[in-house]
PDB file of N, CA and C in Angstrom:
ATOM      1  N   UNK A   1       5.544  -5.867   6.208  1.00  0.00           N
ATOM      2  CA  UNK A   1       6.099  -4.951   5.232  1.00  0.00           C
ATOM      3  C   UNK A   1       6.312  -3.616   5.924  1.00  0.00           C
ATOM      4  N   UNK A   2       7.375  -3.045   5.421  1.00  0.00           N
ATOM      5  CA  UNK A   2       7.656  -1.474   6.821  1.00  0.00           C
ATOM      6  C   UNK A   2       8.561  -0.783   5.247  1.00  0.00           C
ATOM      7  N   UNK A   3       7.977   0.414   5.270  1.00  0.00           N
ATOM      8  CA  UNK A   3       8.192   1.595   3.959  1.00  0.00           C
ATOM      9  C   UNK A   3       9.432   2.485   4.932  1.00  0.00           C
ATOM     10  N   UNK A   4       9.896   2.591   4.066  1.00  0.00           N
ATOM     11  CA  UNK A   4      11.047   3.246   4.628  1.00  0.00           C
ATOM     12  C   UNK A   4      10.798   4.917   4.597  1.00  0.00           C
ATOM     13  N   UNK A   5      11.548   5.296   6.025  1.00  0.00           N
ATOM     14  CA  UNK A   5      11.104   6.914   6.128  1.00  0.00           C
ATOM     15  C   UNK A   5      11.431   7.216   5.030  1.00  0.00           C
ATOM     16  N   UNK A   6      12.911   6.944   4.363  1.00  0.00           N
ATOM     17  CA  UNK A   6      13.468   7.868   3.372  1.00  0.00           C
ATOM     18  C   UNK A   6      12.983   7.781   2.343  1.00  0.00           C
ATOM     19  N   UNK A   7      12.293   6.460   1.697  1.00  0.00           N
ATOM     20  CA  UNK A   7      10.889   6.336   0.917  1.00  0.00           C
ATOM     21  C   UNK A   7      10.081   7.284   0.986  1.00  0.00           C
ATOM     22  N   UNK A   8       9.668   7.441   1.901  1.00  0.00           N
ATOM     23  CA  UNK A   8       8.078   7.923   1.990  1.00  0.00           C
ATOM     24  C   UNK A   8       8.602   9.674   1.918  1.00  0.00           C
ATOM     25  N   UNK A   9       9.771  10.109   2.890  1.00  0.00           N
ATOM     26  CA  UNK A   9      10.157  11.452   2.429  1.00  0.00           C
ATOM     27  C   UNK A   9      10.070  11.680   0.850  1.00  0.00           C
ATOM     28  N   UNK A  10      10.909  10.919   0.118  1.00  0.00           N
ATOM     29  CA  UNK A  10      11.001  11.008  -1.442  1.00  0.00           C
ATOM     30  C   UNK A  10       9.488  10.759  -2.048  1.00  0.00           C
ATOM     31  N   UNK A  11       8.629  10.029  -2.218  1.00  0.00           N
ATOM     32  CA  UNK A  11       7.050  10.183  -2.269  1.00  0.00           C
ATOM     33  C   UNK A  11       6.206  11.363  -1.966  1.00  0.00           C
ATOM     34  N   UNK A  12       6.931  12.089  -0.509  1.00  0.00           N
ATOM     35  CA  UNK A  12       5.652  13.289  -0.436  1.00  0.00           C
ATOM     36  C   UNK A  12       6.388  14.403  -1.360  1.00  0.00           C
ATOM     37  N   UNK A  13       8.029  14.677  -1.388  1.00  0.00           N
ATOM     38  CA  UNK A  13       8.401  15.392  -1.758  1.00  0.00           C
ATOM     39  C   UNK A  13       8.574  15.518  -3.610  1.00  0.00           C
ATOM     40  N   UNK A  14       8.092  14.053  -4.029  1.00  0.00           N
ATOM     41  CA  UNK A  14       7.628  14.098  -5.928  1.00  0.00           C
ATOM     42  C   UNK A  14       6.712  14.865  -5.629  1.00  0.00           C
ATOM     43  N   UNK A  15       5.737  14.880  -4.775  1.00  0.00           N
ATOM     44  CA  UNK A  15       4.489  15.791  -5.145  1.00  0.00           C
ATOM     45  C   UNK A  15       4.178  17.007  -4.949  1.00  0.00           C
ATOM     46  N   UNK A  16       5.530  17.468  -4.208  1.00  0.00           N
ATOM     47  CA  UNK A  16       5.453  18.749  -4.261  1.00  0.00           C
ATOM     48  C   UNK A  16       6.301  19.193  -3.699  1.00  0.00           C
ATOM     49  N   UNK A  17       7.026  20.552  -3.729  1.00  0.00           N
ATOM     50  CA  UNK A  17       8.068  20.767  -3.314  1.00  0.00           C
ATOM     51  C   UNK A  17       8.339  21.201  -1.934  1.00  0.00           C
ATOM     52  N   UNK A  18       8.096  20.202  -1.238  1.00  0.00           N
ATOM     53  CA  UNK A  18       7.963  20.615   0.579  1.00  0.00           C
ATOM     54  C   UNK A  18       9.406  20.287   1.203  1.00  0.00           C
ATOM     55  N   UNK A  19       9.601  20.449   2.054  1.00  0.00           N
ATOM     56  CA  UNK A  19      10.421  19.502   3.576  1.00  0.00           C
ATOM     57  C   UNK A  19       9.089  18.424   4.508  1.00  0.00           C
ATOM     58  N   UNK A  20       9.650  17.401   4.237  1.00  0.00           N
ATOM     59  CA  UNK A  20       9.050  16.753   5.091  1.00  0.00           C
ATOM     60  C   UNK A  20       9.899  16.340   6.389  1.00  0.00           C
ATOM     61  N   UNK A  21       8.663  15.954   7.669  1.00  0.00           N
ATOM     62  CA  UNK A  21       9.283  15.653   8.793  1.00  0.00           C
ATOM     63  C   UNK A  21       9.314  14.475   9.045  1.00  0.00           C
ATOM     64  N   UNK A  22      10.454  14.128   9.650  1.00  0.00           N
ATOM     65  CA  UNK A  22      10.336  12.456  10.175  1.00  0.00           C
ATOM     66  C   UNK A  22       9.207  11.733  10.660  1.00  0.00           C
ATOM     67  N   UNK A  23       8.674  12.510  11.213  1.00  0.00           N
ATOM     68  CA  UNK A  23       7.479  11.959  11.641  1.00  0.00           C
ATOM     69  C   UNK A  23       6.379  11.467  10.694  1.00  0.00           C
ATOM     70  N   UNK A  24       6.285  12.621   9.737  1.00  0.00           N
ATOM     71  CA  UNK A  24       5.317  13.048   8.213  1.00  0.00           C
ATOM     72  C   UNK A  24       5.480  12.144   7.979  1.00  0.00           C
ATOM     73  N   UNK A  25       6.825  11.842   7.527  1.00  0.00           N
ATOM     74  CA  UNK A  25       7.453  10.242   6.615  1.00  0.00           C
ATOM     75  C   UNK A  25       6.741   9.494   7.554  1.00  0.00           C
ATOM     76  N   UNK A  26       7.178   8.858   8.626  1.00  0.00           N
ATOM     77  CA  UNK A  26       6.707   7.739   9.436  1.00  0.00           C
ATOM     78  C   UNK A  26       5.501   7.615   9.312  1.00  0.00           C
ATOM     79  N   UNK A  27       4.222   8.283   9.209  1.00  0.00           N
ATOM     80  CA  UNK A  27       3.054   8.577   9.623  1.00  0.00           C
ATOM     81  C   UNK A  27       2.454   7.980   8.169  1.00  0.00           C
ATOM     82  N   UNK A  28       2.679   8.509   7.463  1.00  0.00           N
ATOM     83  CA  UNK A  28       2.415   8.273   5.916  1.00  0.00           C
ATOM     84  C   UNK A  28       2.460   6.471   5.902  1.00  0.00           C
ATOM     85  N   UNK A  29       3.881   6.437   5.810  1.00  0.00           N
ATOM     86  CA  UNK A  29       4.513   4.448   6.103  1.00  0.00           C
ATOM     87  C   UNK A  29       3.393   4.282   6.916  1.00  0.00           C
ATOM     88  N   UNK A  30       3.257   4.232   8.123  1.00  0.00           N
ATOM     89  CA  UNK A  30       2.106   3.863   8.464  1.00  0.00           C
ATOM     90  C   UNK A  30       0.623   3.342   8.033  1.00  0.00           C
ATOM     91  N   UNK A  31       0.314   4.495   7.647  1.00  0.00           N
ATOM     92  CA  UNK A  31      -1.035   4.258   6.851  1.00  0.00           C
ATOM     93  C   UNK A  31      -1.190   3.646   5.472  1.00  0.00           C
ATOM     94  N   UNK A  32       0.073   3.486   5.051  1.00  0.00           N
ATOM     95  CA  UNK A  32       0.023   2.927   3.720  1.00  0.00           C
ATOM     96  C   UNK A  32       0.473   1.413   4.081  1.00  0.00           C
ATOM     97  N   UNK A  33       0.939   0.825   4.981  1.00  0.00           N
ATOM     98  CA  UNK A  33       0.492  -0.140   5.573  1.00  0.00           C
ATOM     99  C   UNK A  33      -0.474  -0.892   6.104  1.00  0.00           C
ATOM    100  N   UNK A  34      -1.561   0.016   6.511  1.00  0.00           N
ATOM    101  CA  UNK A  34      -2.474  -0.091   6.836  1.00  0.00           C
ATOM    102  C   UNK A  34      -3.274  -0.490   5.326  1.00  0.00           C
ATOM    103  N   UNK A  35      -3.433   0.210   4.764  1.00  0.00           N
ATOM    104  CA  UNK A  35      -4.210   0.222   3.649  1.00  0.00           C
ATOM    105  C   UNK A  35      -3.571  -0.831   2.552  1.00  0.00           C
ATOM    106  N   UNK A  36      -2.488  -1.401   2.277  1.00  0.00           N
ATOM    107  CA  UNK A  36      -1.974  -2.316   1.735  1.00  0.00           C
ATOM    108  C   UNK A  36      -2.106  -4.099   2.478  1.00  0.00           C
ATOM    109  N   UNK A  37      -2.353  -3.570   3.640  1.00  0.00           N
ATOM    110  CA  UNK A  37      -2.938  -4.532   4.364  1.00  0.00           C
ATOM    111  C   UNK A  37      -4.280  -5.088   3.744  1.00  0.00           C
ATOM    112  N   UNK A  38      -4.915  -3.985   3.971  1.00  0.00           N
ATOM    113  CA  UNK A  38      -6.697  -4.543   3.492  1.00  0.00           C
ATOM    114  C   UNK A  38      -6.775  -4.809   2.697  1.00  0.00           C
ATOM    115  N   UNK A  39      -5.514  -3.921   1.483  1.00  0.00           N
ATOM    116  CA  UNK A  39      -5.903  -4.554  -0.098  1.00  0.00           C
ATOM    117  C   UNK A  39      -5.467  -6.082   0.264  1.00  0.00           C
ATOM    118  N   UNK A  40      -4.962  -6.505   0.803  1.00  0.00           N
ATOM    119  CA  UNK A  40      -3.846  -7.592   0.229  1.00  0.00           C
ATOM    120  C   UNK A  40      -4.749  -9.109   0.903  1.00  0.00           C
ATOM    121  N   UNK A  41      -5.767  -8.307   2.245  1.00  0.00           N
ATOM    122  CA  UNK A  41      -6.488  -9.185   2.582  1.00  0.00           C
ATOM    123  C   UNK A  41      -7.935  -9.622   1.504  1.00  0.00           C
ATOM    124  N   UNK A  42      -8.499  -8.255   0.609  1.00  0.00           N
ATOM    125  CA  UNK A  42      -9.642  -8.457  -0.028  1.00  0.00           C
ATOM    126  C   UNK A  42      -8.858  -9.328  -1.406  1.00  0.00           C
ATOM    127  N   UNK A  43      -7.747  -9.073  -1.988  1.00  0.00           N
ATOM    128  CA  UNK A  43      -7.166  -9.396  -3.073  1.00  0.00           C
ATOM    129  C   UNK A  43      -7.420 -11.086  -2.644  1.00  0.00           C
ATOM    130  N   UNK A  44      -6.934 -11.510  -1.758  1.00  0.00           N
ATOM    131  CA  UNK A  44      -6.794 -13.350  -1.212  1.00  0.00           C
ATOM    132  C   UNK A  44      -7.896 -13.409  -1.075  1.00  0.00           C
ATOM    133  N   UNK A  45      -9.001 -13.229  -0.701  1.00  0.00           N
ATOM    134  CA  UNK A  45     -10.298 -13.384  -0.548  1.00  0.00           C
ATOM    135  C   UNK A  45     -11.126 -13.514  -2.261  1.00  0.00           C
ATOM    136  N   UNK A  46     -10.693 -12.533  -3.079  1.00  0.00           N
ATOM    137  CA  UNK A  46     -11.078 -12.358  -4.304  1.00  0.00           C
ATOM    138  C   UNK A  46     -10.559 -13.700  -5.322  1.00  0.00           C
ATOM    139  N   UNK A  47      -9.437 -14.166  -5.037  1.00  0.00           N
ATOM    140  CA  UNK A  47      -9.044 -15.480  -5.444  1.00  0.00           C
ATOM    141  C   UNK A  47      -9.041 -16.459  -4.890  1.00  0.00           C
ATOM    142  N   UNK A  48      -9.850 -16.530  -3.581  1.00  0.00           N
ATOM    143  CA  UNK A  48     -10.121 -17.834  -3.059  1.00  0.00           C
ATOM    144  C   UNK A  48     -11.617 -17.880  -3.737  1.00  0.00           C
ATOM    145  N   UNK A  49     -12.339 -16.890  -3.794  1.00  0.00           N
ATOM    146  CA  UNK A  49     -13.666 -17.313  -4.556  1.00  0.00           C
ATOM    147  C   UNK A  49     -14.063 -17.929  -5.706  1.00  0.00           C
ATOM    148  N   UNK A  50     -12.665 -17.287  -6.380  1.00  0.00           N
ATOM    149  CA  UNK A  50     -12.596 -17.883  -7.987  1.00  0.00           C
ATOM    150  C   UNK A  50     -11.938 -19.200  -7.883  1.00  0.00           C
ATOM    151  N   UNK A  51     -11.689 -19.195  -7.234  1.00  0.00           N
ATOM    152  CA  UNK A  51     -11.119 -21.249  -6.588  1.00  0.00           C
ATOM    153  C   UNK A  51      -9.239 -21.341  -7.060  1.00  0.00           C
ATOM    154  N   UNK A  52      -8.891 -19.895  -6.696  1.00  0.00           N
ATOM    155  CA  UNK A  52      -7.537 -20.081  -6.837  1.00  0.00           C
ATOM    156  C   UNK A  52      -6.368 -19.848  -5.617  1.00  0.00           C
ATOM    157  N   UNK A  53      -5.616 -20.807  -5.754  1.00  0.00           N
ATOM    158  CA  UNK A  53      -4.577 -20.470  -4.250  1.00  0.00           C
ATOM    159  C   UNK A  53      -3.683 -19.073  -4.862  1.00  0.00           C
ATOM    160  N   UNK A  54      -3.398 -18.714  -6.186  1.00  0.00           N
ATOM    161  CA  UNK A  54      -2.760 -18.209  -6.509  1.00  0.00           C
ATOM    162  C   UNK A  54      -3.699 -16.563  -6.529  1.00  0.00           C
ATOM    163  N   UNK A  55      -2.694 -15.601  -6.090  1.00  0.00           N
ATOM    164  CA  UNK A  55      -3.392 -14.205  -6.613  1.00  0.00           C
ATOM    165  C   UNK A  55      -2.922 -13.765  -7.830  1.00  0.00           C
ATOM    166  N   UNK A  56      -3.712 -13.190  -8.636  1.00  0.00           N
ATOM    167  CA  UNK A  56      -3.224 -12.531  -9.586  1.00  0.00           C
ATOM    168  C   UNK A  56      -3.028 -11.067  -9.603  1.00  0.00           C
ATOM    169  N   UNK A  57      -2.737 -10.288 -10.724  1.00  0.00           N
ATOM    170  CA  UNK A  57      -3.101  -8.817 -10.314  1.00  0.00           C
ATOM    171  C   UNK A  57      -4.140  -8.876 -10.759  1.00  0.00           C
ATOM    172  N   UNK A  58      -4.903  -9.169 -11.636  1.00  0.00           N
ATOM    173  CA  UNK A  58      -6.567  -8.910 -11.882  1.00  0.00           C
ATOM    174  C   UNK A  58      -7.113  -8.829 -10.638  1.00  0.00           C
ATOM    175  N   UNK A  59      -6.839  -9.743  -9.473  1.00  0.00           N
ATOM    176  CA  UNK A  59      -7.308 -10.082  -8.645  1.00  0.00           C
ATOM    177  C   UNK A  59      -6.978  -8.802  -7.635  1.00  0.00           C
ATOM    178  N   UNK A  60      -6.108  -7.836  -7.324  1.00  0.00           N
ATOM    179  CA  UNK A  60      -5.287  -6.822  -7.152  1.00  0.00           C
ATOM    180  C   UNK A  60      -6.306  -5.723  -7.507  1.00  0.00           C
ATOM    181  N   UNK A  61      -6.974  -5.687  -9.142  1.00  0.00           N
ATOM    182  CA  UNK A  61      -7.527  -4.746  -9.519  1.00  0.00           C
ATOM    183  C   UNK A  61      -8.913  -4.605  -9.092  1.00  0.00           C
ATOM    184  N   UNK A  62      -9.158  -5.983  -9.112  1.00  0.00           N
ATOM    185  CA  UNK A  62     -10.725  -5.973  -8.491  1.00  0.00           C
ATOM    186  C   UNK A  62     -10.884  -5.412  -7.202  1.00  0.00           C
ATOM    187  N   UNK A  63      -9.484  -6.017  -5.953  1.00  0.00           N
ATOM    188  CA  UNK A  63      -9.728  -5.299  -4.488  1.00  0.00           C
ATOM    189  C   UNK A  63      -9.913  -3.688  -4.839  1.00  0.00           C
ATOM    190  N   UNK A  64      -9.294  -3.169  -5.549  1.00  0.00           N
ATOM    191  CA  UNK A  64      -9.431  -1.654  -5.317  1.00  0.00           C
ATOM    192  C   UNK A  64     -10.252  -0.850  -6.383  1.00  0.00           C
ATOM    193  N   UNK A  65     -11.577  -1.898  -7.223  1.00  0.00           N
ATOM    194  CA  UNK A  65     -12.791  -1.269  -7.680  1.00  0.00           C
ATOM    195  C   UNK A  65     -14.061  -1.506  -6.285  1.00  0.00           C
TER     196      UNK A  65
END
């Protein structure tokens, strides 16, 4: 999965009224990759326990309590 700079420009800039830098953008995509990663690994883990091949979002909500 790869977030698009011009995404992630439009994301920092809802939150406030900055200029962001290409890089900013990139850097951001980055880490929110990162971190969508782990959810997405604890989420499959959370429904293989409950004995399901399928994820749900419950299963979604639980990775990130």
């Amino acid at each position: 999965m790869e977030f698009s700079v011009a995404k992630m420009k439009d994301m920092i800039k809802t939150q406030g009224d900055k200029r962001v830098s290409e890089d900013g953008a990139e850097e951001l995509g980055q880490v929110l990759e990162m971190f969508a990663g782990d959810v997405a690994e604890e989420t499959i883990a959370i429904a293989e326990e409950k004995g399901r091949k399928t994820v749900r979002a419950e299963d979604v909500r639980d990775a990130l309590n």
